[in-house]
PDB file of N, CA and C in Angstrom:
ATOM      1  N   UNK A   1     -10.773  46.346  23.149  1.00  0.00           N
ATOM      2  CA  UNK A   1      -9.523  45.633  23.083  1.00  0.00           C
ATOM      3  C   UNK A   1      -8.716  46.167  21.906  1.00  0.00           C
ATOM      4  N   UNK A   2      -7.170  46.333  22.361  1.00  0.00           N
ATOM      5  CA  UNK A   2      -6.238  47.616  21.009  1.00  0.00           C
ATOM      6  C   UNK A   2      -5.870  45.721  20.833  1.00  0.00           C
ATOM      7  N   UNK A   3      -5.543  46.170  19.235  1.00  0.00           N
ATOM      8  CA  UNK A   3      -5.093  44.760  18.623  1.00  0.00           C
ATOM      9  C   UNK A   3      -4.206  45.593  17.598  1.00  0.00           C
ATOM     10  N   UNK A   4      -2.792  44.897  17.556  1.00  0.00           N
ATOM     11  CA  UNK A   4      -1.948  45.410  16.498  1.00  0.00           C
ATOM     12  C   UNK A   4      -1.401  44.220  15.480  1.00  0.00           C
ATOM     13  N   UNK A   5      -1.013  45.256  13.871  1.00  0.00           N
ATOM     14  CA  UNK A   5      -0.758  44.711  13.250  1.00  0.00           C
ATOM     15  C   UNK A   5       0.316  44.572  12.782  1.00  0.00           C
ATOM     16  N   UNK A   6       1.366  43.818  12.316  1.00  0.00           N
ATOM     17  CA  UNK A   6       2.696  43.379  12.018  1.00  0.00           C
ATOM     18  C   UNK A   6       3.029  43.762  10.473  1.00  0.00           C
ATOM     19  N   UNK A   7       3.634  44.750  10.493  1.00  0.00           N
ATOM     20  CA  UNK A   7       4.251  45.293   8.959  1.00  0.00           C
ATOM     21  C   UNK A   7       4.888  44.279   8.396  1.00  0.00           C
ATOM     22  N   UNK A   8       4.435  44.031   7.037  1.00  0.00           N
ATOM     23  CA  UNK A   8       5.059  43.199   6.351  1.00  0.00           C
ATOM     24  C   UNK A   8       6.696  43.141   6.216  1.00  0.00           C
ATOM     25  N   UNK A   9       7.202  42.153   6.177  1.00  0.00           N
ATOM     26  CA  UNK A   9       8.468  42.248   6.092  1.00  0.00           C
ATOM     27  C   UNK A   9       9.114  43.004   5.124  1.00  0.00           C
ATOM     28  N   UNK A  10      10.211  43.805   5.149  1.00  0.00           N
ATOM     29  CA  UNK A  10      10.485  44.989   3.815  1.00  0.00           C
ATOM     30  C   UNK A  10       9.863  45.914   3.353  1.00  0.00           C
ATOM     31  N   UNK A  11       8.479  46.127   4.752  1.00  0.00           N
ATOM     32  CA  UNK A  11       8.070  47.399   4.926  1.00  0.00           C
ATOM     33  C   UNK A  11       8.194  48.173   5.818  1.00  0.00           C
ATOM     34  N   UNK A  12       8.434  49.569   5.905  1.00  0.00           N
ATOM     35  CA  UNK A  12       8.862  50.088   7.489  1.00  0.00           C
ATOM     36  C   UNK A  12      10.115  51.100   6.531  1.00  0.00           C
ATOM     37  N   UNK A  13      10.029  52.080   8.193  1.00  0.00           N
ATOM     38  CA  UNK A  13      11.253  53.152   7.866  1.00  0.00           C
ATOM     39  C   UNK A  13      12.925  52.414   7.093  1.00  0.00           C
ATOM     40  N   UNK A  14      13.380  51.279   7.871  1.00  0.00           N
ATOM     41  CA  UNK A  14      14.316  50.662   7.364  1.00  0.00           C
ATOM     42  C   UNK A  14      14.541  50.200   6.373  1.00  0.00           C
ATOM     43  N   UNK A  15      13.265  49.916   5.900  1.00  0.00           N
ATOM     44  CA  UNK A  15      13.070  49.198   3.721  1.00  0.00           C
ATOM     45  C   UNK A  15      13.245  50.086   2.956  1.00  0.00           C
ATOM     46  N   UNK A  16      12.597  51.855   3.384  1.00  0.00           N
ATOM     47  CA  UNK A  16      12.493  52.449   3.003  1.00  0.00           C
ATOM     48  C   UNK A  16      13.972  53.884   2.785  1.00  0.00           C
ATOM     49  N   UNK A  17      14.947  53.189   3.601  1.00  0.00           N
ATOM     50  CA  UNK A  17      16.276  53.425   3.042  1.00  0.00           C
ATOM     51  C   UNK A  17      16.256  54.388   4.770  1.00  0.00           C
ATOM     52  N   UNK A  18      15.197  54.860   5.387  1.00  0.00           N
ATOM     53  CA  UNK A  18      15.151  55.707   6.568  1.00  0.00           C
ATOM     54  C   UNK A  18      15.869  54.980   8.183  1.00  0.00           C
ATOM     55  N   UNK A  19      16.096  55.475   9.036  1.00  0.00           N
ATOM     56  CA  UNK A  19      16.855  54.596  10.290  1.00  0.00           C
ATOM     57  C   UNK A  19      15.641  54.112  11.050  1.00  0.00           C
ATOM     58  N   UNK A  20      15.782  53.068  11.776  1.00  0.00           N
ATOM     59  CA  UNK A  20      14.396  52.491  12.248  1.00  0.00           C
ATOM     60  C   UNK A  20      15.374  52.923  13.855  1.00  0.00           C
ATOM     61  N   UNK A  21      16.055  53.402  14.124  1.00  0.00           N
ATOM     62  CA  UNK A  21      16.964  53.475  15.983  1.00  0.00           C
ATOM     63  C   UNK A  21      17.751  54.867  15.536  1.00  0.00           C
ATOM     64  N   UNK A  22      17.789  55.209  16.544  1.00  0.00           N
ATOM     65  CA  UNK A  22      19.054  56.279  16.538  1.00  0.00           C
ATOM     66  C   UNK A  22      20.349  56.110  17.051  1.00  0.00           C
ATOM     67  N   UNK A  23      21.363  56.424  16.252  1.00  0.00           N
ATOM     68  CA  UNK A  23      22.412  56.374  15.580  1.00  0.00           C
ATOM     69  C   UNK A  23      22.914  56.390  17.091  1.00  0.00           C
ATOM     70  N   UNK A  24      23.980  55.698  17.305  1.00  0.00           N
ATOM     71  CA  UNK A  24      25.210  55.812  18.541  1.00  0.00           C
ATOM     72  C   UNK A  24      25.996  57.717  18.223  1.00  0.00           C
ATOM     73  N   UNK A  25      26.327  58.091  19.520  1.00  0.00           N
ATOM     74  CA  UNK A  25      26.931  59.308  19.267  1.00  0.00           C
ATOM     75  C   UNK A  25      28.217  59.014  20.239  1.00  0.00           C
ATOM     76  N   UNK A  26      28.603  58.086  20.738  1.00  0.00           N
ATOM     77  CA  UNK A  26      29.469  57.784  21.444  1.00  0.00           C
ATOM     78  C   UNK A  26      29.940  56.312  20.901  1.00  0.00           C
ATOM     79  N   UNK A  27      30.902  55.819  21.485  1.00  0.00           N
ATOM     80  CA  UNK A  27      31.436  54.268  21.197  1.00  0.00           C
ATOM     81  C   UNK A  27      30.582  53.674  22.470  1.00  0.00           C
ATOM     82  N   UNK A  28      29.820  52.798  22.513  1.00  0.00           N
ATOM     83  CA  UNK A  28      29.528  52.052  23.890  1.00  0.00           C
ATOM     84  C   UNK A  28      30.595  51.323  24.084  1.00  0.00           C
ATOM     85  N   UNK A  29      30.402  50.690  25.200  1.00  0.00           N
ATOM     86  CA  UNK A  29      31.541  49.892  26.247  1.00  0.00           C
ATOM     87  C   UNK A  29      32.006  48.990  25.595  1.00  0.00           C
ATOM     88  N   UNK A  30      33.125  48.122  25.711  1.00  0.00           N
ATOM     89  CA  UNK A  30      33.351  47.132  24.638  1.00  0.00           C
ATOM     90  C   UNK A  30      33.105  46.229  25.943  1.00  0.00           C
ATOM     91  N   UNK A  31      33.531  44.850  25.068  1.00  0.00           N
ATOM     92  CA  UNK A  31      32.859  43.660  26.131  1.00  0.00           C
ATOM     93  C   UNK A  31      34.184  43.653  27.134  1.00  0.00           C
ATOM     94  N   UNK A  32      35.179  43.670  26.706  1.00  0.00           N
ATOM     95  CA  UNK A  32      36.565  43.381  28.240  1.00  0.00           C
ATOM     96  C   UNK A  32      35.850  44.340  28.910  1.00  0.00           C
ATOM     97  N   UNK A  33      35.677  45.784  28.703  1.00  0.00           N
ATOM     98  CA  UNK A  33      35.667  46.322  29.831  1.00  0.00           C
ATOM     99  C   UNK A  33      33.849  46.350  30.817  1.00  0.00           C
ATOM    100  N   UNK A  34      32.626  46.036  29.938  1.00  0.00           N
ATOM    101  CA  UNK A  34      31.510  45.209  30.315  1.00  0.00           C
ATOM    102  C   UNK A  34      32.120  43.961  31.014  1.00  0.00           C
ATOM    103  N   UNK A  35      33.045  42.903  31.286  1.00  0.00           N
ATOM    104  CA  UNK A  35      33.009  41.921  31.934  1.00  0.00           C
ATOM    105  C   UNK A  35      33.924  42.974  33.449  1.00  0.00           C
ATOM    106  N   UNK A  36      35.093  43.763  33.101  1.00  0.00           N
ATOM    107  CA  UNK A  36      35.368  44.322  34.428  1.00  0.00           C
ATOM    108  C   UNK A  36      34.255  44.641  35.076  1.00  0.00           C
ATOM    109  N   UNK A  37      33.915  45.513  34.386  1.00  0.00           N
ATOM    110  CA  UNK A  37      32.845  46.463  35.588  1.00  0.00           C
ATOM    111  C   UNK A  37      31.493  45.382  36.037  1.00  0.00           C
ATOM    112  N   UNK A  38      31.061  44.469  35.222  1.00  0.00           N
ATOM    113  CA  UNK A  38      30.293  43.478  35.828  1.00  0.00           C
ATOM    114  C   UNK A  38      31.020  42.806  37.243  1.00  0.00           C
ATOM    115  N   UNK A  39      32.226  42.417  37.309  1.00  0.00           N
ATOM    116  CA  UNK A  39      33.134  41.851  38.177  1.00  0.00           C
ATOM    117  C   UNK A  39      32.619  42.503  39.529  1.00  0.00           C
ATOM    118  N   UNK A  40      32.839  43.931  39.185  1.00  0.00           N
ATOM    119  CA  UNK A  40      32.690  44.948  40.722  1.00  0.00           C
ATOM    120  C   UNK A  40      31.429  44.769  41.016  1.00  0.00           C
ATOM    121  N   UNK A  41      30.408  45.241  40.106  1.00  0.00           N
ATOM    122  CA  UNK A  41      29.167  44.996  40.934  1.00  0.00           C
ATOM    123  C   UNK A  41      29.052  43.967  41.268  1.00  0.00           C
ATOM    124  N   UNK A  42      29.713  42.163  40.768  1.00  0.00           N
ATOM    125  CA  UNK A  42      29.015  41.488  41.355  1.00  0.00           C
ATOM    126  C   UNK A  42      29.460  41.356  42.700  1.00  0.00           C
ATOM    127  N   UNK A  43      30.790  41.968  43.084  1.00  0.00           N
ATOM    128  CA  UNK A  43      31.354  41.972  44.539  1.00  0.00           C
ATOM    129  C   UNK A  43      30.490  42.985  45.527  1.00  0.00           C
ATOM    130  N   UNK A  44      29.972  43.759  44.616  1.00  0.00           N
ATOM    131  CA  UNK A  44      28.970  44.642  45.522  1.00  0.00           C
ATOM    132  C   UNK A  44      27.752  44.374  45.746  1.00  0.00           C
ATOM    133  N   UNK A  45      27.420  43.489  45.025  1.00  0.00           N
ATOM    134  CA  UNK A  45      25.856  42.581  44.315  1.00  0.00           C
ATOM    135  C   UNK A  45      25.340  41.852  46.206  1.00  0.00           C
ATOM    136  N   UNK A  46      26.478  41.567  47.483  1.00  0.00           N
ATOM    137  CA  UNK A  46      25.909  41.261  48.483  1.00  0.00           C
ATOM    138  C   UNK A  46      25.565  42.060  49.587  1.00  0.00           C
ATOM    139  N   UNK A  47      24.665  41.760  50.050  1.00  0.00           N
ATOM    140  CA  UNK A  47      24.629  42.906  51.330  1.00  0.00           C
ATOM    141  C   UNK A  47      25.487  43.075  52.230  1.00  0.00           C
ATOM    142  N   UNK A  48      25.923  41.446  52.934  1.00  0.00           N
ATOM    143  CA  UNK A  48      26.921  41.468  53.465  1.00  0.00           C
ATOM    144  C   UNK A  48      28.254  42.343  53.330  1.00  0.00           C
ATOM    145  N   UNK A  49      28.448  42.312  51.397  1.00  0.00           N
ATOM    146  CA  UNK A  49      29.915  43.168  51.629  1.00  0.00           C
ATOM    147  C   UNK A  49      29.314  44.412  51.219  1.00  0.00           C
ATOM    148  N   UNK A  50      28.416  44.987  50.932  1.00  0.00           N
ATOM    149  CA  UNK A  50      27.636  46.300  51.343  1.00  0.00           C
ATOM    150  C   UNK A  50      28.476  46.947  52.752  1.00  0.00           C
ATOM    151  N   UNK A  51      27.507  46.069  53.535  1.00  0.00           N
ATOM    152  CA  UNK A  51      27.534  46.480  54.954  1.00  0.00           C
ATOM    153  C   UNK A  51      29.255  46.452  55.270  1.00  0.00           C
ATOM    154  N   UNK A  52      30.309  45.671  55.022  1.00  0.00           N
ATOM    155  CA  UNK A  52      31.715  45.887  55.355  1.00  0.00           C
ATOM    156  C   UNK A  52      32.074  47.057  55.060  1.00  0.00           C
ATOM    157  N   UNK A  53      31.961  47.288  53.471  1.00  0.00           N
ATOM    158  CA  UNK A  53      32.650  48.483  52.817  1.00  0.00           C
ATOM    159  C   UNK A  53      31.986  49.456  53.189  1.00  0.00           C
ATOM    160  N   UNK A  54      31.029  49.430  54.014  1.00  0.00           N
ATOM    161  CA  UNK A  54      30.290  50.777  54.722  1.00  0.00           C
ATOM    162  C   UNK A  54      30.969  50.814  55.912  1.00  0.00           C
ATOM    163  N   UNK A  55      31.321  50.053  56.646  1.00  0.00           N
ATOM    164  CA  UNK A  55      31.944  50.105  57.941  1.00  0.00           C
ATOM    165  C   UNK A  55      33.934  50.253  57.976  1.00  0.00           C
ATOM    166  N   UNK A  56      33.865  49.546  56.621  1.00  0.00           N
ATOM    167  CA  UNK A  56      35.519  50.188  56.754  1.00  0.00           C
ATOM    168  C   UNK A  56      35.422  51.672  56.286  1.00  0.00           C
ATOM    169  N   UNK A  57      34.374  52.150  55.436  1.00  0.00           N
ATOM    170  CA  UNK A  57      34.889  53.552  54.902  1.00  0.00           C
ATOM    171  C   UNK A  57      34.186  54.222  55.799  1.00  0.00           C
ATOM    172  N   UNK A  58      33.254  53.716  56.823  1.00  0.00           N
ATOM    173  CA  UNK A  58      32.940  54.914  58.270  1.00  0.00           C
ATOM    174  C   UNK A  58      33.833  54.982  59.246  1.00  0.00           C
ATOM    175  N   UNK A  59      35.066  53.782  59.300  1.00  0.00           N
ATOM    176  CA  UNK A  59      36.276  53.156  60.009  1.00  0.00           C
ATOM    177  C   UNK A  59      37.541  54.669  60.309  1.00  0.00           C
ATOM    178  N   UNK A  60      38.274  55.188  61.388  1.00  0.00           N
ATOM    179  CA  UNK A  60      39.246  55.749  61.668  1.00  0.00           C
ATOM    180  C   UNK A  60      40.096  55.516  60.178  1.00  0.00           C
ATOM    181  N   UNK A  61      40.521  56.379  59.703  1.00  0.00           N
ATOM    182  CA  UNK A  61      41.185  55.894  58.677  1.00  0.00           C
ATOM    183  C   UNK A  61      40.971  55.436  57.210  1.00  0.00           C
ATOM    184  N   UNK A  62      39.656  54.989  57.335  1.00  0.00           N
ATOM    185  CA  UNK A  62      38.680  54.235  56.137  1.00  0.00           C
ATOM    186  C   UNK A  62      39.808  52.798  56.450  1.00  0.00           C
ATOM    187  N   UNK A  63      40.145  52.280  57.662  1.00  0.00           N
ATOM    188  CA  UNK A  63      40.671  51.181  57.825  1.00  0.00           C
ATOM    189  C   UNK A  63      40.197  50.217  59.459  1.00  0.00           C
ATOM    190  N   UNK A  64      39.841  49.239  58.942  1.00  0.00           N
ATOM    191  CA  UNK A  64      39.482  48.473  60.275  1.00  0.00           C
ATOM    192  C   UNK A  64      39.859  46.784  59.546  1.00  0.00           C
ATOM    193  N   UNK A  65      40.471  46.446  61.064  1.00  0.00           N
ATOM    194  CA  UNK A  65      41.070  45.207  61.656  1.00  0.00           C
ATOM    195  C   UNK A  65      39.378  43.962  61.418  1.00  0.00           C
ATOM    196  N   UNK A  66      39.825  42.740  60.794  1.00  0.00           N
ATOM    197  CA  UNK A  66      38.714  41.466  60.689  1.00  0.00           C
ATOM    198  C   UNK A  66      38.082  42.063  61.832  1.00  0.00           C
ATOM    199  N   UNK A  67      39.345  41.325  63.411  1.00  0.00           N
ATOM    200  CA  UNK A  67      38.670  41.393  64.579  1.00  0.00           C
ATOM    201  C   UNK A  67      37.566  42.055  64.667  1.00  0.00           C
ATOM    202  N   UNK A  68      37.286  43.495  63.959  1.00  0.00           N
ATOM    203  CA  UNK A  68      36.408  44.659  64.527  1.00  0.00           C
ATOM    204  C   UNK A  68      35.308  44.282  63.535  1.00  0.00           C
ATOM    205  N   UNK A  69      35.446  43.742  62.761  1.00  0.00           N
ATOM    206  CA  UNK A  69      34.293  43.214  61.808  1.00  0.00           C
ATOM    207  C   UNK A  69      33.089  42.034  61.773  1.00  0.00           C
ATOM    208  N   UNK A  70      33.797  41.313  62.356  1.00  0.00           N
ATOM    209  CA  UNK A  70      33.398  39.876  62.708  1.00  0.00           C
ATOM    210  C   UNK A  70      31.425  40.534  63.627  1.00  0.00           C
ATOM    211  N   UNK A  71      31.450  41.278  64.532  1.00  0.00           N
ATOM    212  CA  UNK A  71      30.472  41.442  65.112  1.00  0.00           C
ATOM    213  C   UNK A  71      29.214  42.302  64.771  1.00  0.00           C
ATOM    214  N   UNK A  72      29.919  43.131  64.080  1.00  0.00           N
ATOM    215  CA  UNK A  72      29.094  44.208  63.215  1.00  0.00           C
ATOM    216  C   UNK A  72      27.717  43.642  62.236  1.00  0.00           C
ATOM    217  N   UNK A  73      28.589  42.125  61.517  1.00  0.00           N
ATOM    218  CA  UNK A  73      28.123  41.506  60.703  1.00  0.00           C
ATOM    219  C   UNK A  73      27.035  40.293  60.984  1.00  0.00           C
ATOM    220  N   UNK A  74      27.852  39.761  62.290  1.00  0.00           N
ATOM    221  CA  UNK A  74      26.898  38.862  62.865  1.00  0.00           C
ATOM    222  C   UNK A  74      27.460  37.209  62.041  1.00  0.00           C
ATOM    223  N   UNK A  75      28.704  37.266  61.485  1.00  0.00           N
ATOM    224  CA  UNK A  75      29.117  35.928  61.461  1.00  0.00           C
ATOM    225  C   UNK A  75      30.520  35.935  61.670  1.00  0.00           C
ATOM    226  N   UNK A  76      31.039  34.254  60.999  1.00  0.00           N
ATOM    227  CA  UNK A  76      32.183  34.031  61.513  1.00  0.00           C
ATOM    228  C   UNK A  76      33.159  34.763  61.053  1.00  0.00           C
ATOM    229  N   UNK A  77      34.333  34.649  61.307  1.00  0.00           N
ATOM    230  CA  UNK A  77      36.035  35.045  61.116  1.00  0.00           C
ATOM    231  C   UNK A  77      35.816  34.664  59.398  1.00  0.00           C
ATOM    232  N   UNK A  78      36.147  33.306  58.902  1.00  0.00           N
ATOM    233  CA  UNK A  78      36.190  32.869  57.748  1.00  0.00           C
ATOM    234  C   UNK A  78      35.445  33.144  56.628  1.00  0.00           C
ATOM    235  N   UNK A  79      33.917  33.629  56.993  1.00  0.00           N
ATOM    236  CA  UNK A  79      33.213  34.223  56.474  1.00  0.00           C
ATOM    237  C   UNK A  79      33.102  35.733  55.831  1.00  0.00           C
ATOM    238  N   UNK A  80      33.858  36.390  57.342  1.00  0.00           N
ATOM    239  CA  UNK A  80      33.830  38.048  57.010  1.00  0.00           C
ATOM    240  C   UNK A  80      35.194  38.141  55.968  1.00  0.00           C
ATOM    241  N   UNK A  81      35.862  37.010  56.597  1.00  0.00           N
ATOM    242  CA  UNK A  81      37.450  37.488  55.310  1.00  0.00           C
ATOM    243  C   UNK A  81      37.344  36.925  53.926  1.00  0.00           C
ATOM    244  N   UNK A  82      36.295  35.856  54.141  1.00  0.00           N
ATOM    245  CA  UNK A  82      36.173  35.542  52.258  1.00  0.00           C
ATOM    246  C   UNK A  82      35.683  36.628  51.747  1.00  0.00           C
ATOM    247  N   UNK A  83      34.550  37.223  52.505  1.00  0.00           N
ATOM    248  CA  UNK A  83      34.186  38.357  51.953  1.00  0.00           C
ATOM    249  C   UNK A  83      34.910  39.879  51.535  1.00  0.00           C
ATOM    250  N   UNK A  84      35.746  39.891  52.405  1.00  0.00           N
ATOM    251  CA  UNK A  84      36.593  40.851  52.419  1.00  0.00           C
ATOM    252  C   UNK A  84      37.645  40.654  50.926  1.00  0.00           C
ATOM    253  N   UNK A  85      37.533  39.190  50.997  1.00  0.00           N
ATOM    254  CA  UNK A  85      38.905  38.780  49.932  1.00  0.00           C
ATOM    255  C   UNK A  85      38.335  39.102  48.524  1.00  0.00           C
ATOM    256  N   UNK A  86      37.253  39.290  48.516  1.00  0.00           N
ATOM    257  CA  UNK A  86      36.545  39.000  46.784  1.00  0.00           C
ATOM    258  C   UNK A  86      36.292  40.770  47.440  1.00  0.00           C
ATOM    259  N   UNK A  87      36.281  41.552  47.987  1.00  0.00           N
ATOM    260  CA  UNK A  87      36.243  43.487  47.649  1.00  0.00           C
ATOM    261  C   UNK A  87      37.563  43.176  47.553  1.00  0.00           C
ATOM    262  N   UNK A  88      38.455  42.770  48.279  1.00  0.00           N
ATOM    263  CA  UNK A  88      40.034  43.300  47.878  1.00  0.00           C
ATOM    264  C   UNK A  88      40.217  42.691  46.716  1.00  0.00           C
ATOM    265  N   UNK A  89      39.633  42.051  46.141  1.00  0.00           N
ATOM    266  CA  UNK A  89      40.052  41.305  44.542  1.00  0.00           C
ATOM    267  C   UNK A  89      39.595  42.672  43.619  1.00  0.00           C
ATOM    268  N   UNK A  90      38.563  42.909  44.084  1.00  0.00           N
ATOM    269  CA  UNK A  90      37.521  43.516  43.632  1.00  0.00           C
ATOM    270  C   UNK A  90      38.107  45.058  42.946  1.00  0.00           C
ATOM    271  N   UNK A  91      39.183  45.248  43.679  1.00  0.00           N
ATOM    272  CA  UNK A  91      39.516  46.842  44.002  1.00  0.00           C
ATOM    273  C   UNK A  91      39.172  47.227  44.772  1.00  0.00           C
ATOM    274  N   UNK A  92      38.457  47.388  45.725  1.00  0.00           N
ATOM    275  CA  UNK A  92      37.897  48.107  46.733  1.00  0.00           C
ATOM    276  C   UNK A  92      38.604  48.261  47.888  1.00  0.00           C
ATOM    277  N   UNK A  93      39.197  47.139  48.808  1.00  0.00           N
ATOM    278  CA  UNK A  93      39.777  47.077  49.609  1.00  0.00           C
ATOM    279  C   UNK A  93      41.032  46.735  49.310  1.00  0.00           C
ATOM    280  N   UNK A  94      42.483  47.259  50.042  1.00  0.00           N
ATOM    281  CA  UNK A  94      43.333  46.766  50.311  1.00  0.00           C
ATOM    282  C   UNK A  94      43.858  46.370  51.818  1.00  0.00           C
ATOM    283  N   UNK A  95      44.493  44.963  51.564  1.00  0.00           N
ATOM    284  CA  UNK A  95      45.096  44.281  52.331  1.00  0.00           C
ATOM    285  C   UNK A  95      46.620  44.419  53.342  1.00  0.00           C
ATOM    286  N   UNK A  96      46.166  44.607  54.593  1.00  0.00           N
ATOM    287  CA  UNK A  96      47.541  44.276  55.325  1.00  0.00           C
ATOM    288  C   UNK A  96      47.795  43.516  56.245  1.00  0.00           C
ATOM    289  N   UNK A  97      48.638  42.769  56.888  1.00  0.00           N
ATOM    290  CA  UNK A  97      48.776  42.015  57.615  1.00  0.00           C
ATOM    291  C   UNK A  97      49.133  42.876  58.868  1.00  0.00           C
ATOM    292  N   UNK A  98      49.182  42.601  60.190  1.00  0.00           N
ATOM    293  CA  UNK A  98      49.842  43.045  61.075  1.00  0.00           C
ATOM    294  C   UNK A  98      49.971  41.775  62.440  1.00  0.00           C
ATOM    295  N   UNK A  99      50.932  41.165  62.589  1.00  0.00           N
ATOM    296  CA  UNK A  99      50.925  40.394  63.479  1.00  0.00           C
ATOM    297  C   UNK A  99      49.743  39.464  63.438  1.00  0.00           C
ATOM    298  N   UNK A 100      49.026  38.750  63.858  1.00  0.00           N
ATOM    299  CA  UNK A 100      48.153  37.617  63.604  1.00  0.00           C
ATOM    300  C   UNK A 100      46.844  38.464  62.780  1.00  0.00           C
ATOM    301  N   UNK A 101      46.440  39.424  62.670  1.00  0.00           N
ATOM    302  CA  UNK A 101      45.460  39.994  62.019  1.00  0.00           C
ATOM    303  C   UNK A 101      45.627  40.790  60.625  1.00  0.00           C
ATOM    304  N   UNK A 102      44.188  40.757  59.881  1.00  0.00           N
ATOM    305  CA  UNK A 102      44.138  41.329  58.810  1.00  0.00           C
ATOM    306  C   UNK A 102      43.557  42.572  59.054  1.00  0.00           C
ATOM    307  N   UNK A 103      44.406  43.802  58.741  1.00  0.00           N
ATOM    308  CA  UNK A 103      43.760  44.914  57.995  1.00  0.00           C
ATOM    309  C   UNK A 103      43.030  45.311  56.802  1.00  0.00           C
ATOM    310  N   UNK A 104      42.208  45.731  56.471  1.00  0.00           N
ATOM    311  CA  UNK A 104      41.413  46.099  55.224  1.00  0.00           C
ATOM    312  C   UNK A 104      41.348  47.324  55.362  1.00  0.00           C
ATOM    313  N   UNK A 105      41.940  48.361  54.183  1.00  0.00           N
ATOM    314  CA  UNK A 105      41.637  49.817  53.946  1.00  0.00           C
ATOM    315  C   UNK A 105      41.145  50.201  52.644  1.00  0.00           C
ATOM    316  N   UNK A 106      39.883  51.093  52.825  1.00  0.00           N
ATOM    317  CA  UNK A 106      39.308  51.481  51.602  1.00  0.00           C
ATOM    318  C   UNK A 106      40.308  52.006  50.171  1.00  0.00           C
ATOM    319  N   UNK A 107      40.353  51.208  49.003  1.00  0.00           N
ATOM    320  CA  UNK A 107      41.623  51.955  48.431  1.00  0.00           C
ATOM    321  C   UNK A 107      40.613  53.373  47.746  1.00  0.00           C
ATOM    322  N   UNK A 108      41.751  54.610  47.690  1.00  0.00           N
ATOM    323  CA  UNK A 108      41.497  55.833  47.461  1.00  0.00           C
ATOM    324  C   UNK A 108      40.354  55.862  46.198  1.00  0.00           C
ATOM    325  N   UNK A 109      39.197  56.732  46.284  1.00  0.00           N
ATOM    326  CA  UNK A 109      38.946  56.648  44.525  1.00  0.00           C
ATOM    327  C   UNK A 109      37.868  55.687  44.193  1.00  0.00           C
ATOM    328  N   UNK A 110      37.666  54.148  44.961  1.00  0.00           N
ATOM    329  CA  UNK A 110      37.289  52.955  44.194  1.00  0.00           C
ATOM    330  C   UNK A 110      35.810  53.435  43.881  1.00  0.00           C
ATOM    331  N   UNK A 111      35.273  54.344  45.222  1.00  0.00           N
ATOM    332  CA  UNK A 111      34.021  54.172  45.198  1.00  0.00           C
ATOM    333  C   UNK A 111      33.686  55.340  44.047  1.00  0.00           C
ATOM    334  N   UNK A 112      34.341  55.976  44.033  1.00  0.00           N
ATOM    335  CA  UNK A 112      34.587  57.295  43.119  1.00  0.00           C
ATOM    336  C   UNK A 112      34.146  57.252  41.875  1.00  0.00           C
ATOM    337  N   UNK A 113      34.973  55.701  41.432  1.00  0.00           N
ATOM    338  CA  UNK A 113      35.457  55.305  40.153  1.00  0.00           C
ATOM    339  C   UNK A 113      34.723  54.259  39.404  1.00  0.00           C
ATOM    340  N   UNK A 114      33.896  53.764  40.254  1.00  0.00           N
ATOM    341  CA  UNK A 114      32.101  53.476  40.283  1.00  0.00           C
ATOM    342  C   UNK A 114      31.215  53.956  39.573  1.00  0.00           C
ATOM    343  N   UNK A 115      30.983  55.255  40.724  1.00  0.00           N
ATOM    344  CA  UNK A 115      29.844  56.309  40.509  1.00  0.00           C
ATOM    345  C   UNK A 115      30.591  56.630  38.761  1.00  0.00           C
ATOM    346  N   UNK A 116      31.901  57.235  38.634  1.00  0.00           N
ATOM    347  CA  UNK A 116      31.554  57.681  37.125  1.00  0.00           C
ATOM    348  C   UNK A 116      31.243  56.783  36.185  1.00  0.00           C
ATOM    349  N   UNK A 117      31.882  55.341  36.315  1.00  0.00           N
ATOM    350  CA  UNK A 117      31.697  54.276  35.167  1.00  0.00           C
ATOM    351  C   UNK A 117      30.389  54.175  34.995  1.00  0.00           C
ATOM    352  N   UNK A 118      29.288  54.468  36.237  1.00  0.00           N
ATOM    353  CA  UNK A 118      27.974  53.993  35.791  1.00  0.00           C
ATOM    354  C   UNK A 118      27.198  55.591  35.090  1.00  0.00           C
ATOM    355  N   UNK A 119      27.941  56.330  35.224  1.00  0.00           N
ATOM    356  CA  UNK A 119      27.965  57.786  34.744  1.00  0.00           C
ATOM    357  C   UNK A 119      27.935  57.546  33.035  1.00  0.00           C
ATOM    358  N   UNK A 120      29.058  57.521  32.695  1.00  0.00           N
ATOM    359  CA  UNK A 120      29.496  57.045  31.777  1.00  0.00           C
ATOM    360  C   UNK A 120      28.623  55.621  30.848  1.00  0.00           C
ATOM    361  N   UNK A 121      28.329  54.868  31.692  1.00  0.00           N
ATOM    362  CA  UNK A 121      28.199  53.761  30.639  1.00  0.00           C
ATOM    363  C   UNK A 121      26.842  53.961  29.743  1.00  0.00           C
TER     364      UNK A 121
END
């Protein structure tokens, strides 16, 4: 059995004037922009809107109509567009109307702009 022992307090590389971590070489994220980018993943955080934003950006256009959504998903109207409403909050999707239906089109970049932030962070 390994059994360890606890350096006295004000002993160690750090008492000893030495760095106990290594030094930042960049600025990390500040917190506004840690609460954005938390925002997106948590809109991406469901499977459900997984599976949309996979089907609008496999979509003619990277754009498809609720109507065409509703079945893919396996629930209701009200359901697929709340969902839709928190990616278009999100950035991800934008919104159009056309006569009684909603359009959703992938906006240019979003997924793009993702991949580098988590690049980056």
């Amino acid at each position: 059995m390994t059994t360890f022992e606890l350096a006295p307090v004000g002993v160690g590389p750090a008492a000893s004037g030495g760095a106990c971590c290594s030094p930042l070489v960049t600025e990390p994220m500040d917190a506004g922009r840690a609460e954005q980018l938390a925002a997106s993943f948590k809109a991406l955080s469901d499977p459900t809107r997984l599976r949309l934003l996979s089907i609008v950006a496999k979509s003619e256009g990277e754009e498809a109509c609720v109507c065409d959504l509703i079945e893919p998903v396996g629930l209701s109207q009200p359901t697929v567009s709340h969902h839709l409403k928190i990616l278009a909050t999100a950035g991800f999707l934008e919104r159009s109307k056309r006569g009684t239906w909603a359009y959703y089109k992938l906006v240019p970049g979003a997924l793009d702009r993702m991949s580098r932030l988590l690049a980056d962070a």
